[in-house]
C-alpha atoms as a PDB file:
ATOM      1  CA  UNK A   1       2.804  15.227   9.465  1.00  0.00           C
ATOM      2  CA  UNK A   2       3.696  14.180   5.910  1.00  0.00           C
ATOM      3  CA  UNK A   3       3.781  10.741   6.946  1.00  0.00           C
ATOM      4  CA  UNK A   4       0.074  11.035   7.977  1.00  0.00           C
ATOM      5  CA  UNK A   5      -1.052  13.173   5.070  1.00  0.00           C
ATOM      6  CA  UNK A   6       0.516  10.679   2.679  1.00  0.00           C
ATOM      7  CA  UNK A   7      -0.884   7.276   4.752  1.00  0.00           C
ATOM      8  CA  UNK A   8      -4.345   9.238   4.368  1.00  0.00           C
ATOM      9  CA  UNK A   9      -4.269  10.174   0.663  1.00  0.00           C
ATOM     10  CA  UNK A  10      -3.255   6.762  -0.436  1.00  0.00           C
ATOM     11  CA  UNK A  11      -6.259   5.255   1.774  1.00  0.00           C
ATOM     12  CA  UNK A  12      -9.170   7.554   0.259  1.00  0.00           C
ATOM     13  CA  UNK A  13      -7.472   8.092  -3.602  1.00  0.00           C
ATOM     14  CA  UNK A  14      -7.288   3.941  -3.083  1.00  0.00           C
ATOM     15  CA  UNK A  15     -10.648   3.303  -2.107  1.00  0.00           C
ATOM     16  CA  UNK A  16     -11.915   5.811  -4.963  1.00  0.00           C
ATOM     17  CA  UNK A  17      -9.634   4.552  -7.805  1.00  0.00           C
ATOM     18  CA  UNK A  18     -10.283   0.456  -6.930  1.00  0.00           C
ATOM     19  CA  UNK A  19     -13.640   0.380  -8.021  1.00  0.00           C
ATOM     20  CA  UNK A  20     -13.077   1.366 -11.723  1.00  0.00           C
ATOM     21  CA  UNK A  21      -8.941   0.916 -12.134  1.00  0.00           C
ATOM     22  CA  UNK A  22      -7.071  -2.845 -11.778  1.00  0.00           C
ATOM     23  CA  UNK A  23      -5.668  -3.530  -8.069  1.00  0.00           C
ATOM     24  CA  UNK A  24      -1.967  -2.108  -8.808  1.00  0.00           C
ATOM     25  CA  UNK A  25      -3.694   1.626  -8.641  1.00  0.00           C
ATOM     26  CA  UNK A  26      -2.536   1.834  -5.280  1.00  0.00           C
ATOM     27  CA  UNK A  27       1.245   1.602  -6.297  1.00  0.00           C
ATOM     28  CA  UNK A  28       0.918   4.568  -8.625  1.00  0.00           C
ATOM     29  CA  UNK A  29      -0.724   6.493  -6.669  1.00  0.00           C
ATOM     30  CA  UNK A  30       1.887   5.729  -3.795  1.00  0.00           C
ATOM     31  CA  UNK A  31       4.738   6.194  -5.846  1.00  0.00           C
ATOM     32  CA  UNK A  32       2.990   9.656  -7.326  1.00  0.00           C
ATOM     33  CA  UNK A  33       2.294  11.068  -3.723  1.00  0.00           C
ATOM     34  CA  UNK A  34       5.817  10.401  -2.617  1.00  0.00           C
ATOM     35  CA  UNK A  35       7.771  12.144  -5.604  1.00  0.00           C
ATOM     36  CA  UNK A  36       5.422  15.154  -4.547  1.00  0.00           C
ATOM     37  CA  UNK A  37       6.220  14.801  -0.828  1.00  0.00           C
ATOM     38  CA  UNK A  38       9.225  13.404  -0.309  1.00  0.00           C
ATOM     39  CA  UNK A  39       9.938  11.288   2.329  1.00  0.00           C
ATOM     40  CA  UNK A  40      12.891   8.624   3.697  1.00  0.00           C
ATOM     41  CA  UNK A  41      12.638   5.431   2.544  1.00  0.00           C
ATOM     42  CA  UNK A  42      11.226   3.638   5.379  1.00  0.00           C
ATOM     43  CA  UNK A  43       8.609   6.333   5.971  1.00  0.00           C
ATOM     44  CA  UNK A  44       7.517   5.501   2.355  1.00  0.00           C
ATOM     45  CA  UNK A  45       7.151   1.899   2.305  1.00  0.00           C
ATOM     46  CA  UNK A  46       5.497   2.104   5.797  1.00  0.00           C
ATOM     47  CA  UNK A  47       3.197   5.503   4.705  1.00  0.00           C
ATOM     48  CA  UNK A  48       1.838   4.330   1.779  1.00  0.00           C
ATOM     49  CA  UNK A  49       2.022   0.146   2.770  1.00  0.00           C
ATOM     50  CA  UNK A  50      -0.501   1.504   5.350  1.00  0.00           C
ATOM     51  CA  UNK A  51      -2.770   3.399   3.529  1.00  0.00           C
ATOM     52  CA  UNK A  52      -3.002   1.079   1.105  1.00  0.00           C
ATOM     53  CA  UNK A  53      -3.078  -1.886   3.077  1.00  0.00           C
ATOM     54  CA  UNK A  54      -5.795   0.081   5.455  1.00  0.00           C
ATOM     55  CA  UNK A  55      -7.658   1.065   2.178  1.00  0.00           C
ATOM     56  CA  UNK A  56      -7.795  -3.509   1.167  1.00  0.00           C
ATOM     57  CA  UNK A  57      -8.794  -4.364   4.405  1.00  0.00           C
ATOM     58  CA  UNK A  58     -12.221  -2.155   4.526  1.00  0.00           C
ATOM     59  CA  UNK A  59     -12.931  -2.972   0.761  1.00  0.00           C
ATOM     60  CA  UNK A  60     -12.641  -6.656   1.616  1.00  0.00           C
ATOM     61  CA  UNK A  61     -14.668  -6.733   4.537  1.00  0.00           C
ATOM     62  CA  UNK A  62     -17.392  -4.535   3.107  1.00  0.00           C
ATOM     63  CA  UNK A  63     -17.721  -7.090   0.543  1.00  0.00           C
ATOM     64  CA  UNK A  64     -17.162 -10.059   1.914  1.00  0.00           C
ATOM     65  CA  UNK A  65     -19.935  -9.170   4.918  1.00  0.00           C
ATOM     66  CA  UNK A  66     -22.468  -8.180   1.617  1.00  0.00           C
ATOM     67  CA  UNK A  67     -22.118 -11.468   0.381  1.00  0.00           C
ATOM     68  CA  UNK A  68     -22.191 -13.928   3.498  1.00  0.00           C
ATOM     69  CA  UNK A  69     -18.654 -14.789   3.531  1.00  0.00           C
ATOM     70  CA  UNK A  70     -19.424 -17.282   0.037  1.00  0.00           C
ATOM     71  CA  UNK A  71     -16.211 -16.740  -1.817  1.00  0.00           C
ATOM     72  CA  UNK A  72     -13.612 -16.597   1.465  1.00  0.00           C
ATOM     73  CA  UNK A  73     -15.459 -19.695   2.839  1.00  0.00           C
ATOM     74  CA  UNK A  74     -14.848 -21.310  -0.837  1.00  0.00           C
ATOM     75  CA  UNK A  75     -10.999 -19.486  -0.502  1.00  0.00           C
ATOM     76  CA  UNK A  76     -10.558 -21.611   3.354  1.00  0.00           C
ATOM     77  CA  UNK A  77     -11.309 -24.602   1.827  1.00  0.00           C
ATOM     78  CA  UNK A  78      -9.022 -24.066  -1.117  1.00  0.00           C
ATOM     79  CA  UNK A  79      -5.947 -22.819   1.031  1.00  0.00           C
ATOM     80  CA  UNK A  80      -6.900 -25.204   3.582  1.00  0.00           C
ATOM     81  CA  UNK A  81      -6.518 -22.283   6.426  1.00  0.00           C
ATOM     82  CA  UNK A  82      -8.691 -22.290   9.768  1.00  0.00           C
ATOM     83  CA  UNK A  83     -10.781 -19.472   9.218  1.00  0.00           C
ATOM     84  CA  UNK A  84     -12.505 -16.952   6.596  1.00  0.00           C
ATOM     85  CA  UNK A  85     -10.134 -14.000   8.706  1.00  0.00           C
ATOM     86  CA  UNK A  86      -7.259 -15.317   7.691  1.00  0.00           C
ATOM     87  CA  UNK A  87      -7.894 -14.593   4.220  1.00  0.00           C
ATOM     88  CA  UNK A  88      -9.549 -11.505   4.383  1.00  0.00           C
ATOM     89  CA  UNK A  89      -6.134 -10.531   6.610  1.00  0.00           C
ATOM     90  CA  UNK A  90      -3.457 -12.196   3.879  1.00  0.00           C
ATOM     91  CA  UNK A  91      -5.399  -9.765   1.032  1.00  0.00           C
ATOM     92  CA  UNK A  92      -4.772  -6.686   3.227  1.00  0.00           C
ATOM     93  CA  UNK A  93      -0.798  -7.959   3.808  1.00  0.00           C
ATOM     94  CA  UNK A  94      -1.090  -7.905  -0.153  1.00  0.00           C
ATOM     95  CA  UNK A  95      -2.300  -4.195  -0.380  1.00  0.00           C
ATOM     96  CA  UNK A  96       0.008  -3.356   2.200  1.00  0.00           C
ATOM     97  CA  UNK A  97       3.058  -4.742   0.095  1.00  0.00           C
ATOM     98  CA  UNK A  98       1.704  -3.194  -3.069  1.00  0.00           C
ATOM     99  CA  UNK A  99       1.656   0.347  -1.828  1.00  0.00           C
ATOM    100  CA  UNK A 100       4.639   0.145   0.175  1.00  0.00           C
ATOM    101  CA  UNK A 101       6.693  -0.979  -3.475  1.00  0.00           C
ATOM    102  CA  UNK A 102       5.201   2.243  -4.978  1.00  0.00           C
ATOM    103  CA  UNK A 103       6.499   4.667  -2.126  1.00  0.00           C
ATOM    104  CA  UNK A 104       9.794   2.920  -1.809  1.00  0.00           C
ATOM    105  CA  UNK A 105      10.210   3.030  -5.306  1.00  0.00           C
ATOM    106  CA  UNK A 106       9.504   6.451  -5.521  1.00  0.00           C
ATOM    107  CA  UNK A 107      11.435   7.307  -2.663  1.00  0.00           C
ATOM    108  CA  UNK A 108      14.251   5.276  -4.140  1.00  0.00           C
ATOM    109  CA  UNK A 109      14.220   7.327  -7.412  1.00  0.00           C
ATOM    110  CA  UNK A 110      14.503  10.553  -5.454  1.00  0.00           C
ATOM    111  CA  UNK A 111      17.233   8.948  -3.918  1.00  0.00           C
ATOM    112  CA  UNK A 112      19.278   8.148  -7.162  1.00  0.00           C
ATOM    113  CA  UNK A 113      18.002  11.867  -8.612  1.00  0.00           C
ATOM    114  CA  UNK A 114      19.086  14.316  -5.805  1.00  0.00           C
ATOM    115  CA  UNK A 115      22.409  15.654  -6.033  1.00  0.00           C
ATOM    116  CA  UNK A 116      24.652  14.674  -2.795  1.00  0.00           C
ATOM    117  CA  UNK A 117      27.033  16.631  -0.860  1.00  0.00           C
ATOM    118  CA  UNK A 118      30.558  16.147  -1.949  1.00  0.00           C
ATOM    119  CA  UNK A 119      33.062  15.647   0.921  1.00  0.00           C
ATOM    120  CA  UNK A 120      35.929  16.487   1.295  1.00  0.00           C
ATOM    121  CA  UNK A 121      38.587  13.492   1.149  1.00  0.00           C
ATOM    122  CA  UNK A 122      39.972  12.158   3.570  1.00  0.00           C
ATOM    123  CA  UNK A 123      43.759  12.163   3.473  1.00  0.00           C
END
């Protein structure tokens, strides 16, 4: 349920923050969402990659369909890739990796911060 909440938070607070805060928003506020719910490592990176990656892709095409494709079909040529999708999909891979660092650092932190259970040694 966490994992949902925090995939869902990160895609709205994203969406919100992007249009007056610089791109690496999402990694704070996916590193700020995890210290406040924790959760393992991989459920981190993949909650908040998601959200955030989620939150790229619908900013990207909302934009890019308001202004005709001009700048991705400028991008194609550029890159040299087949099609105006392809770079509309390699920006939301981008989001996605950006959010995932900021829950898997945060994650990792908690990690390094909580105390551990000391076992007993093995003789």
């Amino acid at each position: 349920m966490r994992f949902l909440i925090i995939m869902t938070i990160t895609a709205l607070a994203s969406v919100l923050l992007l249009h007056f805060l610089p791109w690496w928003v999402c990694m704070v506020i996916g590193f700020l969402l995890v210290l406040m719910m924790p959760l393992r490592m991989g459920a981190a990176t993949l909650a908040t990659g998601l959200g955030t990656g989620l939150c790229w892709l619908v900013v990207i095409v909302f934009r890019d369909f308001s202004n005709e494709h001009i700048l991705s079909r400028q991008i194609v040529v550029l890159m040299g890739v087949p099609s105006y999708i392809f770079v509309i999909l390699i920006g939301a891979v981008i989001g996605f990796i950006t959010g995932g660092l900021g829950g898997f650092t945060a994650s990792a932190l908690l990690n390094v911060l909580r105390p551990r259970k000391k076992t007993p040694a093995a003789l």
